[in-house]
PDB file of N, CA and C in Angstrom:
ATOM      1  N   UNK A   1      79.597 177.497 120.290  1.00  0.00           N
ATOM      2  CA  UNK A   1      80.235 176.344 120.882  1.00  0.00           C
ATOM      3  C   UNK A   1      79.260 175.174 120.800  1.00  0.00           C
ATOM      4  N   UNK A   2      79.399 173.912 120.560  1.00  0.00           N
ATOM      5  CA  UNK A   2      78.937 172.699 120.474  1.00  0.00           C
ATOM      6  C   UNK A   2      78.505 172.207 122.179  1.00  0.00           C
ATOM      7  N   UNK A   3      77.534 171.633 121.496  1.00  0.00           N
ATOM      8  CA  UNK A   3      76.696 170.942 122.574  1.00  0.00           C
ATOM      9  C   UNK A   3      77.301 169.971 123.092  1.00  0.00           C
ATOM     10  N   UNK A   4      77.629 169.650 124.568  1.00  0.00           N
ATOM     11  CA  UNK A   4      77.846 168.136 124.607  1.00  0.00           C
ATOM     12  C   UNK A   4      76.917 167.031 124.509  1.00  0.00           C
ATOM     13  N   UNK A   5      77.781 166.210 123.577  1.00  0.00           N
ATOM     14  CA  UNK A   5      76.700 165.095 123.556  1.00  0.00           C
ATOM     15  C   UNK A   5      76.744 163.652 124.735  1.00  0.00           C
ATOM     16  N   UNK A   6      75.244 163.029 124.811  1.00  0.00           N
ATOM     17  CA  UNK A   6      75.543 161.732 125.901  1.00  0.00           C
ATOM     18  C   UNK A   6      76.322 160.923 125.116  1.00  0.00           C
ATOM     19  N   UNK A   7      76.472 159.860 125.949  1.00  0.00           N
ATOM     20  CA  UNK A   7      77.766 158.855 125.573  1.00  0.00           C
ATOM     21  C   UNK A   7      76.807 157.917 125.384  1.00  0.00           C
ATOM     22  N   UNK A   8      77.055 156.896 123.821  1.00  0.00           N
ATOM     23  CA  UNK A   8      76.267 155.694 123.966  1.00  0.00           C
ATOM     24  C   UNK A   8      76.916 154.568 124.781  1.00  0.00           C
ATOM     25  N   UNK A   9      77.131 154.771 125.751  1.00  0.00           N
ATOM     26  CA  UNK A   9      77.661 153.756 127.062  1.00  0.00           C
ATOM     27  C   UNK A   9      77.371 154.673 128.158  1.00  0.00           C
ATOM     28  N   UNK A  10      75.987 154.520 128.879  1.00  0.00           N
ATOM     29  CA  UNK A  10      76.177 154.680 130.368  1.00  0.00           C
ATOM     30  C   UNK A  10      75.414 156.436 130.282  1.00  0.00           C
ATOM     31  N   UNK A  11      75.922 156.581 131.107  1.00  0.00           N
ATOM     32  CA  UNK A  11      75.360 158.175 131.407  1.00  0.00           C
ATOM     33  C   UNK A  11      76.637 159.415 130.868  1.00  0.00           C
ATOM     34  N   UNK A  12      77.602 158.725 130.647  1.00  0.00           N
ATOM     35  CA  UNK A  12      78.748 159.259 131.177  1.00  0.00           C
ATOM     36  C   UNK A  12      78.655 160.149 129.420  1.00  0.00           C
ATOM     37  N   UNK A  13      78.887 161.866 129.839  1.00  0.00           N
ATOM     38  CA  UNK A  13      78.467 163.105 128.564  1.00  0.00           C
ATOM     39  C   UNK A  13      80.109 163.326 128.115  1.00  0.00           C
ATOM     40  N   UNK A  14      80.634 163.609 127.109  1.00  0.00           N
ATOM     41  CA  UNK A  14      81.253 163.896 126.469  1.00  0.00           C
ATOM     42  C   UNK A  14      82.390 165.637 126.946  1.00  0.00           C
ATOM     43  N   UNK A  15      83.242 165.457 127.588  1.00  0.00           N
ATOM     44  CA  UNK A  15      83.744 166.623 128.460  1.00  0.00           C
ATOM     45  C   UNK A  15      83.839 168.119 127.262  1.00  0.00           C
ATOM     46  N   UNK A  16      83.575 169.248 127.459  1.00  0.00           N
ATOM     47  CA  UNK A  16      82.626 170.597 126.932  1.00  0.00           C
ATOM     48  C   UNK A  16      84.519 170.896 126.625  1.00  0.00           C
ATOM     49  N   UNK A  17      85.655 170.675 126.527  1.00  0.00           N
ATOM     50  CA  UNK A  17      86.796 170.957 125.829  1.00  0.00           C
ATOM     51  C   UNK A  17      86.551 172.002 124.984  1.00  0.00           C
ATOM     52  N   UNK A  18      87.108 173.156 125.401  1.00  0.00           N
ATOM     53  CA  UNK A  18      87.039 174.337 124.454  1.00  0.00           C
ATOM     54  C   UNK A  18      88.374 174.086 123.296  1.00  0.00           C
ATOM     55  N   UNK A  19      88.596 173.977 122.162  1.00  0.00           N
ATOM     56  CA  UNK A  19      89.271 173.532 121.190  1.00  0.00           C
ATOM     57  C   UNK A  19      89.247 174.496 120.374  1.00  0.00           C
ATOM     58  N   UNK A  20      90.482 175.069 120.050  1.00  0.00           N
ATOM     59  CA  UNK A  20      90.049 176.362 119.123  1.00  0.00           C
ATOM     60  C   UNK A  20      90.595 176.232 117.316  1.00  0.00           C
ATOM     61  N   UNK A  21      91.541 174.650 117.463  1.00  0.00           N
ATOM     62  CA  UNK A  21      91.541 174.558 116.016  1.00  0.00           C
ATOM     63  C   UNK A  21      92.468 173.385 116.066  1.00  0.00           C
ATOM     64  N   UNK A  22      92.062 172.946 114.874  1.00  0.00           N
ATOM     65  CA  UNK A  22      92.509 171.127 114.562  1.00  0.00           C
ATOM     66  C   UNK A  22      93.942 170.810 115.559  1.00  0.00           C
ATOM     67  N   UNK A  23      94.663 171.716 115.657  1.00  0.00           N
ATOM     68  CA  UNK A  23      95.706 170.835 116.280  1.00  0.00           C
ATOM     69  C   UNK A  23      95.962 170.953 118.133  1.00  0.00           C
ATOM     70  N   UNK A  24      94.865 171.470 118.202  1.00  0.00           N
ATOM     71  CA  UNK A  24      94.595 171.526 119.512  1.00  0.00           C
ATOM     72  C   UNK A  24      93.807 170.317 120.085  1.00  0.00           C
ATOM     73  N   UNK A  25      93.187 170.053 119.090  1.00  0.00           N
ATOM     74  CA  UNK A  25      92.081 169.150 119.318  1.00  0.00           C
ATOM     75  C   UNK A  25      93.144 167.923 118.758  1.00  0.00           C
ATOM     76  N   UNK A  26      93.798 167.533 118.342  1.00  0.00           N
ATOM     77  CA  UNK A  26      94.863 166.720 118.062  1.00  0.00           C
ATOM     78  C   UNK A  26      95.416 166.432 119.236  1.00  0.00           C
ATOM     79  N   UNK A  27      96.009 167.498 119.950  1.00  0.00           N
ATOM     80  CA  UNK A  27      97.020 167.165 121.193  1.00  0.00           C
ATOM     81  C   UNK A  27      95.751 166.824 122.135  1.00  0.00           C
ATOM     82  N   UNK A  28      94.522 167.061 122.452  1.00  0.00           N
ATOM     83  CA  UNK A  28      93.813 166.516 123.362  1.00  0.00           C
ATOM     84  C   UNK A  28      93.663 165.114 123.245  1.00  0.00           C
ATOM     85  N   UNK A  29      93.219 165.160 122.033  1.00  0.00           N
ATOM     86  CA  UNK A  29      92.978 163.576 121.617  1.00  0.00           C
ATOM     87  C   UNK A  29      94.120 162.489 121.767  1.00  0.00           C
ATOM     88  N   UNK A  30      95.099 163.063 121.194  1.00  0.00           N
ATOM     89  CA  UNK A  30      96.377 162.089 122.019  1.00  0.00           C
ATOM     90  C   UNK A  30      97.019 161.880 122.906  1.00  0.00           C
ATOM     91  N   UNK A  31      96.411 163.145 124.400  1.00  0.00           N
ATOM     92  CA  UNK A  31      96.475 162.637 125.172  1.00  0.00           C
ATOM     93  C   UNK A  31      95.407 162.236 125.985  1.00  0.00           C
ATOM     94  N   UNK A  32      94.106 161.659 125.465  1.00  0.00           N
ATOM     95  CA  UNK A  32      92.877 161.082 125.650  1.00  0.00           C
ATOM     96  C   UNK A  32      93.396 159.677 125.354  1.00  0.00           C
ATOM     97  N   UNK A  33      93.464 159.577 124.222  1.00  0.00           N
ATOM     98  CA  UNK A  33      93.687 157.895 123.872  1.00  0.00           C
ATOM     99  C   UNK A  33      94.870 157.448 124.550  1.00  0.00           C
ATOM    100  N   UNK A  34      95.864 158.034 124.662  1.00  0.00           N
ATOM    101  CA  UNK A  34      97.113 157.456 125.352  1.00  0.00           C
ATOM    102  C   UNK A  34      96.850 156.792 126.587  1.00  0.00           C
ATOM    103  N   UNK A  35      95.877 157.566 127.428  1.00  0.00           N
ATOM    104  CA  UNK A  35      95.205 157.518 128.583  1.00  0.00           C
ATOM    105  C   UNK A  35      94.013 156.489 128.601  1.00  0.00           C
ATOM    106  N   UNK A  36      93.629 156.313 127.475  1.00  0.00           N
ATOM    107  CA  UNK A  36      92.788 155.434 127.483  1.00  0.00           C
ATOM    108  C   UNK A  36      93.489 153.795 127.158  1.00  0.00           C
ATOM    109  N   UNK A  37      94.295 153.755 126.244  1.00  0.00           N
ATOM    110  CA  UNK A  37      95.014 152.740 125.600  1.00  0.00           C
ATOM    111  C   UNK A  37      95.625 152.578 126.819  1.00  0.00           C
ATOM    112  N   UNK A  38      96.028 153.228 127.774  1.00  0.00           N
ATOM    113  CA  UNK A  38      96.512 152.276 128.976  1.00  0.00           C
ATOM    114  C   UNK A  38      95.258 151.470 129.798  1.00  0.00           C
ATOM    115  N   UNK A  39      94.067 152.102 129.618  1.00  0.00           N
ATOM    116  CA  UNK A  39      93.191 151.584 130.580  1.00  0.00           C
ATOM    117  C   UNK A  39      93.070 150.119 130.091  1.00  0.00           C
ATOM    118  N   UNK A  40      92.720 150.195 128.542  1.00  0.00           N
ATOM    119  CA  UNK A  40      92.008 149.330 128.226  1.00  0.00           C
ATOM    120  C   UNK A  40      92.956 148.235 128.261  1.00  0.00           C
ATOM    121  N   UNK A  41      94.504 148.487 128.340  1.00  0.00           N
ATOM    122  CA  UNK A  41      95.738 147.448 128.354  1.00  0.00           C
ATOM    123  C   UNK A  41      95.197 146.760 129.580  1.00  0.00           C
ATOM    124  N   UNK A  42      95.830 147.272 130.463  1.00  0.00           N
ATOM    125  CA  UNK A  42      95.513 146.794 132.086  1.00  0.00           C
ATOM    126  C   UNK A  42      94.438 145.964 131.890  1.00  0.00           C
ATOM    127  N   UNK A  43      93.113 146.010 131.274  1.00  0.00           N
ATOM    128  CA  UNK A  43      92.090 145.060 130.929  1.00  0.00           C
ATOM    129  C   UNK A  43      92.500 144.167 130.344  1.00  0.00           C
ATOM    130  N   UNK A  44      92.932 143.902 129.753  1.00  0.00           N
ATOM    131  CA  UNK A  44      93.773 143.197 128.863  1.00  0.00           C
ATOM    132  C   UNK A  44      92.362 143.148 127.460  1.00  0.00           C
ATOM    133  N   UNK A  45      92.600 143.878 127.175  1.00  0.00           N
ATOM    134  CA  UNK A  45      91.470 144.415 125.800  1.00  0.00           C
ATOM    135  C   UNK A  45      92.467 145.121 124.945  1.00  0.00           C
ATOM    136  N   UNK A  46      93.295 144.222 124.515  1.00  0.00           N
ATOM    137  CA  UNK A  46      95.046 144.696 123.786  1.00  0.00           C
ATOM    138  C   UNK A  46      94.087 144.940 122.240  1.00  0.00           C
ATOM    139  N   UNK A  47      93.343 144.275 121.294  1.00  0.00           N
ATOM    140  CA  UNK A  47      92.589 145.309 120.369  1.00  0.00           C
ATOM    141  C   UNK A  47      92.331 146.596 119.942  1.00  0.00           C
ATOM    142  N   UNK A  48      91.710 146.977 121.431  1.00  0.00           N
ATOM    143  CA  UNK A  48      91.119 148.177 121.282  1.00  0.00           C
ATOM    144  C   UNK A  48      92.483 148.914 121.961  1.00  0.00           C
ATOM    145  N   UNK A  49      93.002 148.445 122.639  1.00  0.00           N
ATOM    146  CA  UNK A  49      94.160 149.388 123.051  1.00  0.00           C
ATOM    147  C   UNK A  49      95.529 149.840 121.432  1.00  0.00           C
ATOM    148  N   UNK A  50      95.263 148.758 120.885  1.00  0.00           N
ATOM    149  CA  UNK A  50      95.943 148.868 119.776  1.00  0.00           C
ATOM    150  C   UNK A  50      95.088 149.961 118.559  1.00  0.00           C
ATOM    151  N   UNK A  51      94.299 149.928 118.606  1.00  0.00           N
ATOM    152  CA  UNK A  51      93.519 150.794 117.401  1.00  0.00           C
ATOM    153  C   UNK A  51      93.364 152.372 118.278  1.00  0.00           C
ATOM    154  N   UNK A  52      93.214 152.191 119.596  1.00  0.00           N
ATOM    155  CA  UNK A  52      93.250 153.541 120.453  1.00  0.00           C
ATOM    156  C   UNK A  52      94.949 154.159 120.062  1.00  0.00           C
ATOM    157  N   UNK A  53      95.924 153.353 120.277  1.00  0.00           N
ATOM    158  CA  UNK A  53      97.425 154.198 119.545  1.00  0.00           C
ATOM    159  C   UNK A  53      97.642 154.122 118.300  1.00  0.00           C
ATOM    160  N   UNK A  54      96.584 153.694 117.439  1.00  0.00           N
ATOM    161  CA  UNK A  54      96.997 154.037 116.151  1.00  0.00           C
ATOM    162  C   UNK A  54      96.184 155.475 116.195  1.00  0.00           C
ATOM    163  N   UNK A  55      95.152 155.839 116.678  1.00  0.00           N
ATOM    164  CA  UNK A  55      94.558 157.038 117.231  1.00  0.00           C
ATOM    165  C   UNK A  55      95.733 157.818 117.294  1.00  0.00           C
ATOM    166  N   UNK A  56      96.006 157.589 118.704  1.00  0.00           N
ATOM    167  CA  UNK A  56      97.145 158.400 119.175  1.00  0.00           C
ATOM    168  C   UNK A  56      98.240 158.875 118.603  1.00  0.00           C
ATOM    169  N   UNK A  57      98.865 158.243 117.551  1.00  0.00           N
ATOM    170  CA  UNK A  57     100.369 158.123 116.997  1.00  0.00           C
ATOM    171  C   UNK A  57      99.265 159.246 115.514  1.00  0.00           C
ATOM    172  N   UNK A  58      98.644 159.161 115.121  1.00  0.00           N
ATOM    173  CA  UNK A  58      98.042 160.192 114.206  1.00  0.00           C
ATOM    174  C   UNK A  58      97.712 161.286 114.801  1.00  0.00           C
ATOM    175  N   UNK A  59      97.156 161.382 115.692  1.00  0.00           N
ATOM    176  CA  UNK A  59      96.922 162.799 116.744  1.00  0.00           C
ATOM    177  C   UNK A  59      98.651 163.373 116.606  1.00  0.00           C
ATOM    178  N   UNK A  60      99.395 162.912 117.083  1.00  0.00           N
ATOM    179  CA  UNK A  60     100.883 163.126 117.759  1.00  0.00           C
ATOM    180  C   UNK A  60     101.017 163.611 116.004  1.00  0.00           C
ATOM    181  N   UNK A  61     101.180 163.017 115.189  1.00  0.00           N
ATOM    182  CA  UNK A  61     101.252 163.293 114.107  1.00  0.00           C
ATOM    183  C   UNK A  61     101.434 165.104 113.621  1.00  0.00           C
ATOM    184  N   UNK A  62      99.945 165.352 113.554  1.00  0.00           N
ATOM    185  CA  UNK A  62      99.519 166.457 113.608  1.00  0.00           C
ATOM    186  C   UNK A  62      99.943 167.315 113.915  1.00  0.00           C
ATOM    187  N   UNK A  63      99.993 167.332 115.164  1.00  0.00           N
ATOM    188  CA  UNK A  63     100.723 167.887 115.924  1.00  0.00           C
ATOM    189  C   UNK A  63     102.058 168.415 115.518  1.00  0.00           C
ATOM    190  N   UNK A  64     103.279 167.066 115.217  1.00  0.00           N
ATOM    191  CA  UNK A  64     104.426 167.512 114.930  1.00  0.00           C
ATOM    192  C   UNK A  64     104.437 168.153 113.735  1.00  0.00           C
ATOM    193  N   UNK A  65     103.737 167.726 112.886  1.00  0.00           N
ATOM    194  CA  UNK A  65     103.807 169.004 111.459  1.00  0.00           C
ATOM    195  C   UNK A  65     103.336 169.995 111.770  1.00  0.00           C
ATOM    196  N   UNK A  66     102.179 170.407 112.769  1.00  0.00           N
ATOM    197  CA  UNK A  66     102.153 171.499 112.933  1.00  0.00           C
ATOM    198  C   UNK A  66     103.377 172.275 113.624  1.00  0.00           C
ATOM    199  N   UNK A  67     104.236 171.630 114.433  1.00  0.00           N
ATOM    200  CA  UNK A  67     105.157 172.401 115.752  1.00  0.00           C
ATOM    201  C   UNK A  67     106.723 172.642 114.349  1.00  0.00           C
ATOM    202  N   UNK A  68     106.407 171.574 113.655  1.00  0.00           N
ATOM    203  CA  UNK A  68     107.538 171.755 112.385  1.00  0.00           C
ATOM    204  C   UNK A  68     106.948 173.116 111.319  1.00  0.00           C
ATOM    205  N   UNK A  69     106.130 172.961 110.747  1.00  0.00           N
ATOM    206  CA  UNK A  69     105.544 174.154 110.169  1.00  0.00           C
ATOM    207  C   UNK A  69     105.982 175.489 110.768  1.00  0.00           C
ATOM    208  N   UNK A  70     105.312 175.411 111.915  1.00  0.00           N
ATOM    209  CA  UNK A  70     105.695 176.884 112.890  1.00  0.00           C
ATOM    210  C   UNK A  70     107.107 176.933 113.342  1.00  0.00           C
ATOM    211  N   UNK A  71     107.472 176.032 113.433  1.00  0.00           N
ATOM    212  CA  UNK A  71     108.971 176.455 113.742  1.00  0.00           C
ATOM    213  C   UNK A  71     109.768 177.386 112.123  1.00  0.00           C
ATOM    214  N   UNK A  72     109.202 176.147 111.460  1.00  0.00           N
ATOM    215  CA  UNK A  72     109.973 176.603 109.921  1.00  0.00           C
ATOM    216  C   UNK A  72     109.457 178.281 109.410  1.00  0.00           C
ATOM    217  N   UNK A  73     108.245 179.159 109.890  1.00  0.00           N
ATOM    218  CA  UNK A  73     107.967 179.936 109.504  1.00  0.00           C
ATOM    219  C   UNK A  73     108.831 180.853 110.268  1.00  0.00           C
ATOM    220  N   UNK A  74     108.677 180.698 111.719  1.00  0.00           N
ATOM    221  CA  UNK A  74     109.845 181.226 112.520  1.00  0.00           C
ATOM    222  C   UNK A  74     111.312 181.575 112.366  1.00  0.00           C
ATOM    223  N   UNK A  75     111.541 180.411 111.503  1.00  0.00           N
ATOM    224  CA  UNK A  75     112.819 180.619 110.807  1.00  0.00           C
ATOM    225  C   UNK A  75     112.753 181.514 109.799  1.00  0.00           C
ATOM    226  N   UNK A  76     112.330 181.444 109.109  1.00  0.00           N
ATOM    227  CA  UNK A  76     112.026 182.146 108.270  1.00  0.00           C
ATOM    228  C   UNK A  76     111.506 183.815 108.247  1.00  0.00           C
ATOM    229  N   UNK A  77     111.292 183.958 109.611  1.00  0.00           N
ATOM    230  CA  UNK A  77     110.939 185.238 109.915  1.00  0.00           C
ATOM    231  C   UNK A  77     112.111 185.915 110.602  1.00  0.00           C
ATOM    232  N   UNK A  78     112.607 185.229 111.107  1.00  0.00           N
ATOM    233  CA  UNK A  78     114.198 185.416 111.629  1.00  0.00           C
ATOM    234  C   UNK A  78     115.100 185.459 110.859  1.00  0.00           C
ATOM    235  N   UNK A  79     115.294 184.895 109.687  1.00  0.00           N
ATOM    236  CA  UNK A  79     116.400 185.577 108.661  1.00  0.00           C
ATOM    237  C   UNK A  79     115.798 186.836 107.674  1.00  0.00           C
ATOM    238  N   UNK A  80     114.498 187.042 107.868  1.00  0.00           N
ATOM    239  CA  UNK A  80     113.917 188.169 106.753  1.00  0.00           C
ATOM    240  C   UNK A  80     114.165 189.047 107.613  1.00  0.00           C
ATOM    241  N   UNK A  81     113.999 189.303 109.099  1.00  0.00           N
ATOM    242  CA  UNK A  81     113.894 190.677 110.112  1.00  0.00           C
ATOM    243  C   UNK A  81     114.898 190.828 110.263  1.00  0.00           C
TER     244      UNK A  81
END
């Protein structure tokens, strides 16, 4: 397992997220940035809130090809059995 690393802002370390494969770590991340892209809205730091959901909307991404993939194999295992 990976080390956490410090944050170059502040003290604040990088949370120890056990992630066991890309699309896990996908759905964290999009709902990290989602969460974040609101913070930084409310700031009104609409930039970075904008490049944080282009983050997000690629995370989500992932995700759905993966939940499409697995569904489609599913299917597929259901008309062979």
């Amino acid at each position: 397992m990976g080390r956490t690393k410090p944050s170059t802002v502040g003290n604040v370390e990088v949370s120890p997220v056990p992630l066991i494969d890309r699309v896990q770590a996908a759905a964290y991340v999009a709902a990290l940035t989602g969460e974040l892209a609101s913070l930084v809205r409310r700031h009104r730091l609409d930039t970075l809130g904008y490049f944080l959901d282009m983050a997000r909307l690629e995370a989500e991404e992932v995700v759905q090809q993966a939940e499409a993939a697995s569904g489609s194999s599913q299917e597929r295992a259901t008309k062979t059995g």
